[in-house]
C-alpha atoms as a PDB file:
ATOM      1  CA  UNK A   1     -20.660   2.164  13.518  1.00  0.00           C
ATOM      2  CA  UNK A   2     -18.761  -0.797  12.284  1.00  0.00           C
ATOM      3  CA  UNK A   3     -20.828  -3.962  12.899  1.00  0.00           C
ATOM      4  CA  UNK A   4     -19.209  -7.394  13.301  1.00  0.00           C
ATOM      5  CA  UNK A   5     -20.579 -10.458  11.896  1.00  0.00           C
ATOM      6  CA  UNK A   6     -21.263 -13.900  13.620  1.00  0.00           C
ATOM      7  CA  UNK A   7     -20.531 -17.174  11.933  1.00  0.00           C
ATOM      8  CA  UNK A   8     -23.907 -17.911  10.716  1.00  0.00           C
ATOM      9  CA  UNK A   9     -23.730 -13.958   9.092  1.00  0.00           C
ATOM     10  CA  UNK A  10     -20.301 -15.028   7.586  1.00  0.00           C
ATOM     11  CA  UNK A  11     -21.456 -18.275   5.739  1.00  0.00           C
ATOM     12  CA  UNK A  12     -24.337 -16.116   4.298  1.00  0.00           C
ATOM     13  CA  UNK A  13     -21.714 -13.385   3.127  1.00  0.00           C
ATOM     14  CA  UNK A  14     -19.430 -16.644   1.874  1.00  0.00           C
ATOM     15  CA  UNK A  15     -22.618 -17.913  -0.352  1.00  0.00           C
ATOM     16  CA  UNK A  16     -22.904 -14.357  -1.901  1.00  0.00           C
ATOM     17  CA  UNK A  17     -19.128 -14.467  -2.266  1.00  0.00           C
ATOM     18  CA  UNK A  18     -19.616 -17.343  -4.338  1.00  0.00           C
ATOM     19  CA  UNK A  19     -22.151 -15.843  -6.266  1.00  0.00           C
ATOM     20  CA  UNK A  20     -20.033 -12.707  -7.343  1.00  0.00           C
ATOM     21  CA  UNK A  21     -16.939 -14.761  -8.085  1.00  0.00           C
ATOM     22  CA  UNK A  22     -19.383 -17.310 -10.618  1.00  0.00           C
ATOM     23  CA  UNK A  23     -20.711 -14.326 -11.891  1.00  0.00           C
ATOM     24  CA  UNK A  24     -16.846 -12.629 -12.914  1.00  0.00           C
ATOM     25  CA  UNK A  25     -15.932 -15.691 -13.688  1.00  0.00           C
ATOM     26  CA  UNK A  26     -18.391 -15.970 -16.644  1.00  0.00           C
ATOM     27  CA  UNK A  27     -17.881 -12.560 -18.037  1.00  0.00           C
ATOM     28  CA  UNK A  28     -14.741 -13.176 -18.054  1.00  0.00           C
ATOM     29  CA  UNK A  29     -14.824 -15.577 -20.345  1.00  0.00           C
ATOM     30  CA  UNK A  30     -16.951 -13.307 -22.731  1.00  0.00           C
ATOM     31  CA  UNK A  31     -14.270 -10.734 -22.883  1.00  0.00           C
ATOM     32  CA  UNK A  32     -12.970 -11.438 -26.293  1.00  0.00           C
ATOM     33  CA  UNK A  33     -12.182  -8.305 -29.417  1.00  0.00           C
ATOM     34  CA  UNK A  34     -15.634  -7.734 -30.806  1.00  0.00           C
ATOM     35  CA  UNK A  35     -17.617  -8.243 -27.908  1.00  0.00           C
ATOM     36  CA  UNK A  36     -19.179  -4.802 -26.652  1.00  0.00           C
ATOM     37  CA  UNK A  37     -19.286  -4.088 -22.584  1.00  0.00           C
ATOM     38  CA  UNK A  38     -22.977  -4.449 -22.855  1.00  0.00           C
ATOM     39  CA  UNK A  39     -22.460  -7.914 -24.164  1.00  0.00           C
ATOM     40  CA  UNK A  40     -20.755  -8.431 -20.807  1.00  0.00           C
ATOM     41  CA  UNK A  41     -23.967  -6.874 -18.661  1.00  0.00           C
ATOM     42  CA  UNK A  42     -26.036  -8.681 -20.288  1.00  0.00           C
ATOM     43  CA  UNK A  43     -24.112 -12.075 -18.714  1.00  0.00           C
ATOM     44  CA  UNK A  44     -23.528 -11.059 -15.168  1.00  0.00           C
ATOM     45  CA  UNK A  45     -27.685 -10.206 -15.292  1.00  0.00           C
ATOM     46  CA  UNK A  46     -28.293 -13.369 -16.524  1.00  0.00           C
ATOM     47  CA  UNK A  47     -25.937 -15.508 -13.940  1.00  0.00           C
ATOM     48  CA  UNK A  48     -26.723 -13.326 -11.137  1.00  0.00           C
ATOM     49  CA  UNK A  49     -30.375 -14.403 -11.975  1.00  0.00           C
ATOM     50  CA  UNK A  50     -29.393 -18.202 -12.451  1.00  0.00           C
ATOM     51  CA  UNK A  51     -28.122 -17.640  -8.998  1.00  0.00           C
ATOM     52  CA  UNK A  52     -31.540 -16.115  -7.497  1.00  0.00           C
ATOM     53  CA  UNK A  53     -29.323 -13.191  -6.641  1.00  0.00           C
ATOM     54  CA  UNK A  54     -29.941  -9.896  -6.597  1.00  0.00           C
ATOM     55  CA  UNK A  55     -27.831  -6.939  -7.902  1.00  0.00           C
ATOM     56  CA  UNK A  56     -26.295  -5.327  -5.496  1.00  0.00           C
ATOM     57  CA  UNK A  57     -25.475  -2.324  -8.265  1.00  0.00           C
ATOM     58  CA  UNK A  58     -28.714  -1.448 -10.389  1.00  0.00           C
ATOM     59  CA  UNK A  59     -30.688   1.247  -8.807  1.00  0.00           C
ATOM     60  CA  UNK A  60     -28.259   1.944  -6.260  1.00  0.00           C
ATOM     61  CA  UNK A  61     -28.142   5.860  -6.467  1.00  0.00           C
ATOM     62  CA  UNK A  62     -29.074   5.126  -9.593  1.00  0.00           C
ATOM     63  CA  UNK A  63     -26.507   3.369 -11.296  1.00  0.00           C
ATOM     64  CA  UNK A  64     -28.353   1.630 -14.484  1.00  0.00           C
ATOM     65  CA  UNK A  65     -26.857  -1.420 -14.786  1.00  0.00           C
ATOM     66  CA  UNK A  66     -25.658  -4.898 -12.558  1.00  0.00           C
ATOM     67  CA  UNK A  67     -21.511  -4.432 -13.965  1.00  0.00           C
ATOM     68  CA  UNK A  68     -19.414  -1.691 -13.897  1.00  0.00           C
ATOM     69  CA  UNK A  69     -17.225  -2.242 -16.922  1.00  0.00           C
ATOM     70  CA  UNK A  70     -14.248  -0.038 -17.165  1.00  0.00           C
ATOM     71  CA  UNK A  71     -11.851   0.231 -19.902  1.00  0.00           C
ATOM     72  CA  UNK A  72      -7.908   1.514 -20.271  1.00  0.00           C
ATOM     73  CA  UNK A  73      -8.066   4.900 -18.564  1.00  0.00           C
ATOM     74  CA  UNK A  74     -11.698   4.430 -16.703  1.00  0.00           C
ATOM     75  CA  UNK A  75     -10.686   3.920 -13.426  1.00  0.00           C
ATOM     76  CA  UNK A  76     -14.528   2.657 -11.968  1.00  0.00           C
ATOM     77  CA  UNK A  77     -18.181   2.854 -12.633  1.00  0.00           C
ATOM     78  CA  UNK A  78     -17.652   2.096 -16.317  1.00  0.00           C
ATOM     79  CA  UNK A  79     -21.720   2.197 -17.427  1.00  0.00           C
ATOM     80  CA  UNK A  80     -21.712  -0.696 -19.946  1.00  0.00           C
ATOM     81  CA  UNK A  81     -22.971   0.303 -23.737  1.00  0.00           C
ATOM     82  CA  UNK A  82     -23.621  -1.919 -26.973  1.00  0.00           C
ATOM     83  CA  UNK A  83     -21.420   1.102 -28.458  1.00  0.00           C
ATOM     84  CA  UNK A  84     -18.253   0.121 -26.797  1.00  0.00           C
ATOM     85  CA  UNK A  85     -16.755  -2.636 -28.881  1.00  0.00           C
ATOM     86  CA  UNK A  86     -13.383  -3.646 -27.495  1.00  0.00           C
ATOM     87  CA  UNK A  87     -10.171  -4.398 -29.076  1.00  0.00           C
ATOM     88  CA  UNK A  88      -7.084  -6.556 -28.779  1.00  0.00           C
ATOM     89  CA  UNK A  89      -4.449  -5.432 -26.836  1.00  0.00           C
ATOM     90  CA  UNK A  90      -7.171  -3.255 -24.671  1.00  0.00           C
ATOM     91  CA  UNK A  91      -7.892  -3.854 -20.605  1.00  0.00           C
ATOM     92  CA  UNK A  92     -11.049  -4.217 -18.507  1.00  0.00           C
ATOM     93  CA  UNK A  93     -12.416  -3.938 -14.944  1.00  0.00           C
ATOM     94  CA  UNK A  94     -14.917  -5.576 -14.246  1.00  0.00           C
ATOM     95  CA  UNK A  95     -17.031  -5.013 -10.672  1.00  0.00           C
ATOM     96  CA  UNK A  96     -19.842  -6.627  -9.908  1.00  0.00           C
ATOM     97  CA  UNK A  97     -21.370  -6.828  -6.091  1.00  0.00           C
ATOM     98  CA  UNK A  98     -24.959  -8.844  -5.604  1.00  0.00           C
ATOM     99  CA  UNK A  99     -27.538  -9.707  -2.316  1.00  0.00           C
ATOM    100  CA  UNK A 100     -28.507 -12.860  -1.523  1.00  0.00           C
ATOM    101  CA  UNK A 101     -30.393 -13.685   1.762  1.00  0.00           C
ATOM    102  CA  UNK A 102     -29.971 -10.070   2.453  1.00  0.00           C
ATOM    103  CA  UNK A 103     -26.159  -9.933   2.607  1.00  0.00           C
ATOM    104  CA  UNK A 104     -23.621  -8.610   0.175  1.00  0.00           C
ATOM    105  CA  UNK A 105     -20.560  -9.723  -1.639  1.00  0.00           C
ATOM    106  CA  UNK A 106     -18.868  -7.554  -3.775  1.00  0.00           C
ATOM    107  CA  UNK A 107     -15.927  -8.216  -6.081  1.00  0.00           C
ATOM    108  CA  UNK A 108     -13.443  -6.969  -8.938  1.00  0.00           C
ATOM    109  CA  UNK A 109     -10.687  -7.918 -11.290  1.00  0.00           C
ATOM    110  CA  UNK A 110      -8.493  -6.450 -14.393  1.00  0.00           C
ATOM    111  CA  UNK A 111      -8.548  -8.452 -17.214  1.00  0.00           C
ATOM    112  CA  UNK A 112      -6.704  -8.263 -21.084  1.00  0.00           C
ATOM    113  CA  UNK A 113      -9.050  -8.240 -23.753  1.00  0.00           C
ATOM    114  CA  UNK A 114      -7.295 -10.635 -26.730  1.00  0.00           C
ATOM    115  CA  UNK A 115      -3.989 -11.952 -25.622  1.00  0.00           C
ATOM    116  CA  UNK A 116      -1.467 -10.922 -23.054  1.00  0.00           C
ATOM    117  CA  UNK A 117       1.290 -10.024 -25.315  1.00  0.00           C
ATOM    118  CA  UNK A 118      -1.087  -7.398 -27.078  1.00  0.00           C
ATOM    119  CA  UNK A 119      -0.840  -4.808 -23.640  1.00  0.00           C
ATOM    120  CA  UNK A 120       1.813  -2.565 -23.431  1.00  0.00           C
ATOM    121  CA  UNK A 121       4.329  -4.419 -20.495  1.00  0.00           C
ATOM    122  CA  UNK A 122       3.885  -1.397 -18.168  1.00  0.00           C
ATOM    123  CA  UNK A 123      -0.097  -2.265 -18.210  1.00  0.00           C
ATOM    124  CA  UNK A 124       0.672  -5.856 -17.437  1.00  0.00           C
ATOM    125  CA  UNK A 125       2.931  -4.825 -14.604  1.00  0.00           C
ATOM    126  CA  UNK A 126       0.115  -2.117 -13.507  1.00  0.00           C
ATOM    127  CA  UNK A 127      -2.322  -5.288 -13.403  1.00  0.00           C
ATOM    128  CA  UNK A 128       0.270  -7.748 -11.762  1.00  0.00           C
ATOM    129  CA  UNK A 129       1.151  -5.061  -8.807  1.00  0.00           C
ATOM    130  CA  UNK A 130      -2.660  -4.253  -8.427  1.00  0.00           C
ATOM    131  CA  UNK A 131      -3.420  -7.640  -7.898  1.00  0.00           C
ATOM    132  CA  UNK A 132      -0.473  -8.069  -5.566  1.00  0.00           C
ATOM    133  CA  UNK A 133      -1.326  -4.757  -3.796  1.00  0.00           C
ATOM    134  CA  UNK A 134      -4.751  -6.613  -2.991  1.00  0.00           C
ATOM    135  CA  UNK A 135      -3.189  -9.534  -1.628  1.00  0.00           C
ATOM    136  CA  UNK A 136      -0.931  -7.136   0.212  1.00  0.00           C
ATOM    137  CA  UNK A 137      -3.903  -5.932   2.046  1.00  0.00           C
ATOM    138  CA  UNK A 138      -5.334  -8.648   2.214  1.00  0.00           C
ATOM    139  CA  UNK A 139      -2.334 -10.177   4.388  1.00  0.00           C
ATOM    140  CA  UNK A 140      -2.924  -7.713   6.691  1.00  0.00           C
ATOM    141  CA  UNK A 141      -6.597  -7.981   7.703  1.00  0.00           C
ATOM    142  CA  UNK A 142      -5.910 -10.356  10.756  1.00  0.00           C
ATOM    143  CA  UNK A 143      -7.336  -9.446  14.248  1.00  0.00           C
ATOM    144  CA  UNK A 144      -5.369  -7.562  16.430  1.00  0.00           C
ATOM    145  CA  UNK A 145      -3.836  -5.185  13.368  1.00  0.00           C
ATOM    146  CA  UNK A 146      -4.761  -1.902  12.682  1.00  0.00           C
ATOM    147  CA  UNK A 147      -7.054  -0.537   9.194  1.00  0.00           C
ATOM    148  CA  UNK A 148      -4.100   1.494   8.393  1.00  0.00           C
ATOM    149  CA  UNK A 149      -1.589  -1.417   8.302  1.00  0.00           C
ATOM    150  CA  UNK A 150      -3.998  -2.648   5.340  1.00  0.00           C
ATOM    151  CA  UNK A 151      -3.898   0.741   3.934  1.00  0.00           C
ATOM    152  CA  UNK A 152      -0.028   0.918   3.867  1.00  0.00           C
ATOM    153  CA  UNK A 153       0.523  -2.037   2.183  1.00  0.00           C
ATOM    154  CA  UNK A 154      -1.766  -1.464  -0.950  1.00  0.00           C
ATOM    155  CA  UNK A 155      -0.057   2.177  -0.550  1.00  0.00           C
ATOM    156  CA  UNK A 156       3.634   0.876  -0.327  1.00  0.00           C
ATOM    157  CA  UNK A 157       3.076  -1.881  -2.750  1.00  0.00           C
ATOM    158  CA  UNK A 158       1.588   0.734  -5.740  1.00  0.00           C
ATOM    159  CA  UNK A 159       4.158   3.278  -5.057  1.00  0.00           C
ATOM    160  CA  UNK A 160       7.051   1.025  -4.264  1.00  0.00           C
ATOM    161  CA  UNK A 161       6.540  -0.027  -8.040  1.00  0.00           C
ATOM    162  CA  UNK A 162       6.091   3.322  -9.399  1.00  0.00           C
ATOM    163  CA  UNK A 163       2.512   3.475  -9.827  1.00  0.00           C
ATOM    164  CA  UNK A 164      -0.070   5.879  -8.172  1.00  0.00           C
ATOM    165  CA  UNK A 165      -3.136   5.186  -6.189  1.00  0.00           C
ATOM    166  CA  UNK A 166      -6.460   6.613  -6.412  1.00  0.00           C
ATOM    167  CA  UNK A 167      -7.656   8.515  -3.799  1.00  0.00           C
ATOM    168  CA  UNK A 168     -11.187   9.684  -4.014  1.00  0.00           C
ATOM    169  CA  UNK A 169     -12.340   6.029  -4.166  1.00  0.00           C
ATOM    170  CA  UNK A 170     -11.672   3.859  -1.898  1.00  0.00           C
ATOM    171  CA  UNK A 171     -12.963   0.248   0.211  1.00  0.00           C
ATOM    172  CA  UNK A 172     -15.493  -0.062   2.693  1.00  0.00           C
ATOM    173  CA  UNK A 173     -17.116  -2.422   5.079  1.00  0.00           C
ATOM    174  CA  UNK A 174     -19.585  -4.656   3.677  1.00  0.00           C
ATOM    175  CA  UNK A 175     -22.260  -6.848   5.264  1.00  0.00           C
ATOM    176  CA  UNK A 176     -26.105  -5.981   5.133  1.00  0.00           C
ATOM    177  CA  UNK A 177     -25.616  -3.300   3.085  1.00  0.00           C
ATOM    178  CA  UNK A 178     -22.982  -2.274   0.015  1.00  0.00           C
ATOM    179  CA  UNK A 179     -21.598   0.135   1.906  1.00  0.00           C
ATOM    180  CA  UNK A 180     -20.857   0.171   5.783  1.00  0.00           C
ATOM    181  CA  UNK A 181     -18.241   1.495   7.713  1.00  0.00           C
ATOM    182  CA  UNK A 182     -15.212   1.854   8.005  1.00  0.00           C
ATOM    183  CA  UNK A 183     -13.777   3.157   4.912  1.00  0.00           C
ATOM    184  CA  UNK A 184     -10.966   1.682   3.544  1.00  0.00           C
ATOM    185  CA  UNK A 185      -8.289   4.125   1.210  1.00  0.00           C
ATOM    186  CA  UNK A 186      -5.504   2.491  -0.472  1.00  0.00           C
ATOM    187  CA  UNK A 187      -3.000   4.374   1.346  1.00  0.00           C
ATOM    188  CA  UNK A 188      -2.359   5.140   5.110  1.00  0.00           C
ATOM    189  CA  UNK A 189       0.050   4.571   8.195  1.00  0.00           C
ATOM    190  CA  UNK A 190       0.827   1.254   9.558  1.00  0.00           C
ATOM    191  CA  UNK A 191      -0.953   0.950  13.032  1.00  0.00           C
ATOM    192  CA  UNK A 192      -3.178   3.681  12.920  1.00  0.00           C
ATOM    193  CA  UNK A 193      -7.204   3.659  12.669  1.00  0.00           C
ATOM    194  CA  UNK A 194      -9.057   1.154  14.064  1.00  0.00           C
ATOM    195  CA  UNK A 195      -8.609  -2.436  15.589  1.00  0.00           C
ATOM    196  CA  UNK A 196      -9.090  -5.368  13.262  1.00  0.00           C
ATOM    197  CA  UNK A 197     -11.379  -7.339  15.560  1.00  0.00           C
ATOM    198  CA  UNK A 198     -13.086 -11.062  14.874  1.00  0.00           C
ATOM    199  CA  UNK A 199     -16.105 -10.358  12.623  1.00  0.00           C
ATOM    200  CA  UNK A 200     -15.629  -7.373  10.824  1.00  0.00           C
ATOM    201  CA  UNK A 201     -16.106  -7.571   7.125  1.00  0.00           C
ATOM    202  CA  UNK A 202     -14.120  -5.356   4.411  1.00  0.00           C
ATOM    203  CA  UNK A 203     -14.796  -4.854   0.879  1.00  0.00           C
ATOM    204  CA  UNK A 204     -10.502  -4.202   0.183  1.00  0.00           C
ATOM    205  CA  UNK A 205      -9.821  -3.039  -3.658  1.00  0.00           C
ATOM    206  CA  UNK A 206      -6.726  -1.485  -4.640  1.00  0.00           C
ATOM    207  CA  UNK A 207      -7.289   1.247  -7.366  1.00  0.00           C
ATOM    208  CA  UNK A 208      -3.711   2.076  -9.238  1.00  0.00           C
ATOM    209  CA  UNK A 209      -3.043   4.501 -12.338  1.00  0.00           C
ATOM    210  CA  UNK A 210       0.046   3.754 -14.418  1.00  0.00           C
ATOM    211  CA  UNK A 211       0.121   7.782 -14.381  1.00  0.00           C
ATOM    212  CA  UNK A 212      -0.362  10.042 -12.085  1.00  0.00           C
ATOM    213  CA  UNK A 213      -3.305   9.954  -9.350  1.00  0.00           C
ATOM    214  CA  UNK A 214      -6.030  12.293 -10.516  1.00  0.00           C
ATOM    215  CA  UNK A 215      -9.188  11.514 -11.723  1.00  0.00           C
ATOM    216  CA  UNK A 216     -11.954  13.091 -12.958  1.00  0.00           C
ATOM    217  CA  UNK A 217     -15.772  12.248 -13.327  1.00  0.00           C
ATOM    218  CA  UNK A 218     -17.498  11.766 -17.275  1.00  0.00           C
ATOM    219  CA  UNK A 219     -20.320  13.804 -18.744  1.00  0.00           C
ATOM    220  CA  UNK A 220     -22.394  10.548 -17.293  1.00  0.00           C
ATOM    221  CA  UNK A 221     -22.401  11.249 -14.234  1.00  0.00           C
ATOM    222  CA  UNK A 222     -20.630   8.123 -13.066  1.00  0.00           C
ATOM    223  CA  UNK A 223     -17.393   6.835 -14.960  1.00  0.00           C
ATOM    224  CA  UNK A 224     -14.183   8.481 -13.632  1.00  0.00           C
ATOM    225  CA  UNK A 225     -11.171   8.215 -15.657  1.00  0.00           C
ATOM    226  CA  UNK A 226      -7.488   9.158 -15.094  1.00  0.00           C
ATOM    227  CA  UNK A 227      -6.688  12.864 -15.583  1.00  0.00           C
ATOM    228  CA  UNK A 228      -3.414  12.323 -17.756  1.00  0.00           C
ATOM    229  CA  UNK A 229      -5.045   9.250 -20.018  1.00  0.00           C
ATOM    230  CA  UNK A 230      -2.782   6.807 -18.609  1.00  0.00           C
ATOM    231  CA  UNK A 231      -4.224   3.219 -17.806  1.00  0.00           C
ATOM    232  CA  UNK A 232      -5.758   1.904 -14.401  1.00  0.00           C
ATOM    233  CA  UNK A 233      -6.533  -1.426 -12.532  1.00  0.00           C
ATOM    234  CA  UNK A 234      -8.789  -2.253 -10.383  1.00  0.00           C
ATOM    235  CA  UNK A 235      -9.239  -5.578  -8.318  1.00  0.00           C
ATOM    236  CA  UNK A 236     -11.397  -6.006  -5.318  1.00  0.00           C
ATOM    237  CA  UNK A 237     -12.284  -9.367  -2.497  1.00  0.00           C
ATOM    238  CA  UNK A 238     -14.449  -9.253   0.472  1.00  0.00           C
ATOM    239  CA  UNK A 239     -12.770 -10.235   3.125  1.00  0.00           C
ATOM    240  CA  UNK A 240     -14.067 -11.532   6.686  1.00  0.00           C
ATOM    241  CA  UNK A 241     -11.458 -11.021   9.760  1.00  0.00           C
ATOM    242  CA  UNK A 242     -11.192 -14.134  11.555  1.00  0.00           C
ATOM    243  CA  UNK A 243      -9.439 -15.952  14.420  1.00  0.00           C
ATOM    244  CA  UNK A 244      -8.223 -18.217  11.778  1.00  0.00           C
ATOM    245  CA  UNK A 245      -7.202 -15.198   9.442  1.00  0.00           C
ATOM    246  CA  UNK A 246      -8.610 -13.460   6.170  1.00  0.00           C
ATOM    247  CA  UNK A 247     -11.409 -15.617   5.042  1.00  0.00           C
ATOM    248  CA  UNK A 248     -11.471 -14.132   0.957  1.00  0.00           C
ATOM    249  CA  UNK A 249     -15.101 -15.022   0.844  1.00  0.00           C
ATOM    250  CA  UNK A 250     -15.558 -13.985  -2.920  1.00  0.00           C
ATOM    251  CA  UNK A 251     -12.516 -16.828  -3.586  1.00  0.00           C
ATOM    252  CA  UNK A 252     -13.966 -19.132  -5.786  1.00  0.00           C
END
């Protein structure tokens, strides 16, 4: 059942929103060469904290940690570790969702560890046409469209520009809890699924390999990784459908 949110429900979701962007935004600024992903952890705990958040991540299924940090060829669920050290020229996701009030927000971005010119130019063009493949989608959350005319344009975006989308992840709704229906893949038809209708709430994050789709899951249990080593991005908003438009409520 998808459940639609009032106004009050939205400025709730919007205050978590602002919580998960602070939170990226500060690791963000930690990602550096020589820093290790638990380095990073160990900031988006303590700012979710500062906050009087809670993670929306740790314990859920049983996920250890409040970050998933992903790097080069992890697609998602990266488990953060003091052992990974990163390294110029390298590339991290970062996801991060918390509860606050008892309402979600849950966020993502792709970001170069050193400076820019250290990646490879086909990983900054897989992070620049992930990020536009989000705002694609995002363009196309307005009432009176259909889920699949989000899907598409992640879908055409990615492919369009030679890159591949992941498939066994994939967006959801969002609201009371991290995950609530409907799903939402990064590919589809244009005005098929279900009506975008005033209230509904979408976690939309666009999951691209510079390679080829595939994925497959670590001895961890939880960090996926492309099948042919390539690199992948991965950036994420929640978004509230309004009469007004998308509201990005994890926008800083």
């Amino acid at each position: 059942m998808i459940t639609r949110r009032s106004a009050s429900e939205l400025a709730k979701m919007r205050r978590s929103g602002q919580v998960v962007a602070d939170v990226l935004r500060q690791v963000t600024e930690k990602v550096q060469p020589g820093a290790t992903t638990w380095d990073l952890e160990e900031t988006a705990d303590a700012v979710i904290r500062q906050h009087a958040a809670t993670s929306a991540f740790r314990g859920y299924h049983g996920f250890p940690c409040v970050l998933c940090a992903s790097v080069n060829e992890q697609v998602i669920h990266g488990i953060p570790s003091r052992k990974r050290v990163l390294k110029a020229g390298e590339i991290v996701s970062l996801d991060c969702g918390v509860v606050l009030n008892g309402y979600y927000a849950d966020h993502a971005t792709t970001v170069v560890v050193g400076a820019s010119d250290q990646v490879p130019a086909p990983v900054q063009k897989l992070m620049r046409v992930t990020q536009q493949a989000l705002v694609d989608g995002i363009e196309q959350a307005r009432v009176g469209n259909r889920l699949g005319d989000i899907c598409h344009a992640v879908q055409q975006r990615a492919e369009g520009e030679g890159f591949s989308v992941v498939r066994e992840f994939v967006g959801h709704g969002i609201g009371t809890h991290l995950h609530e229906d409907p799903q939402v893949p990064n590919y589809g038809e244009p005005g098929k699924g279900v009506k975008l209708r005033e209230g509904m709430v979408l976690a939309i994050e666009p999951m691209l390999n510079q390679g080829a789709a595939g994925v497959q899951l670590l001895s961890d249990g939880w960090t996926a990784v492309t099948a042919d080593g390539g690199a992948s991005a991965h950036f994420e908003h929640t978004v509230a459908i309004t009469k007004e438009g998308p509201w990005i409520l994890t926008q800083p």
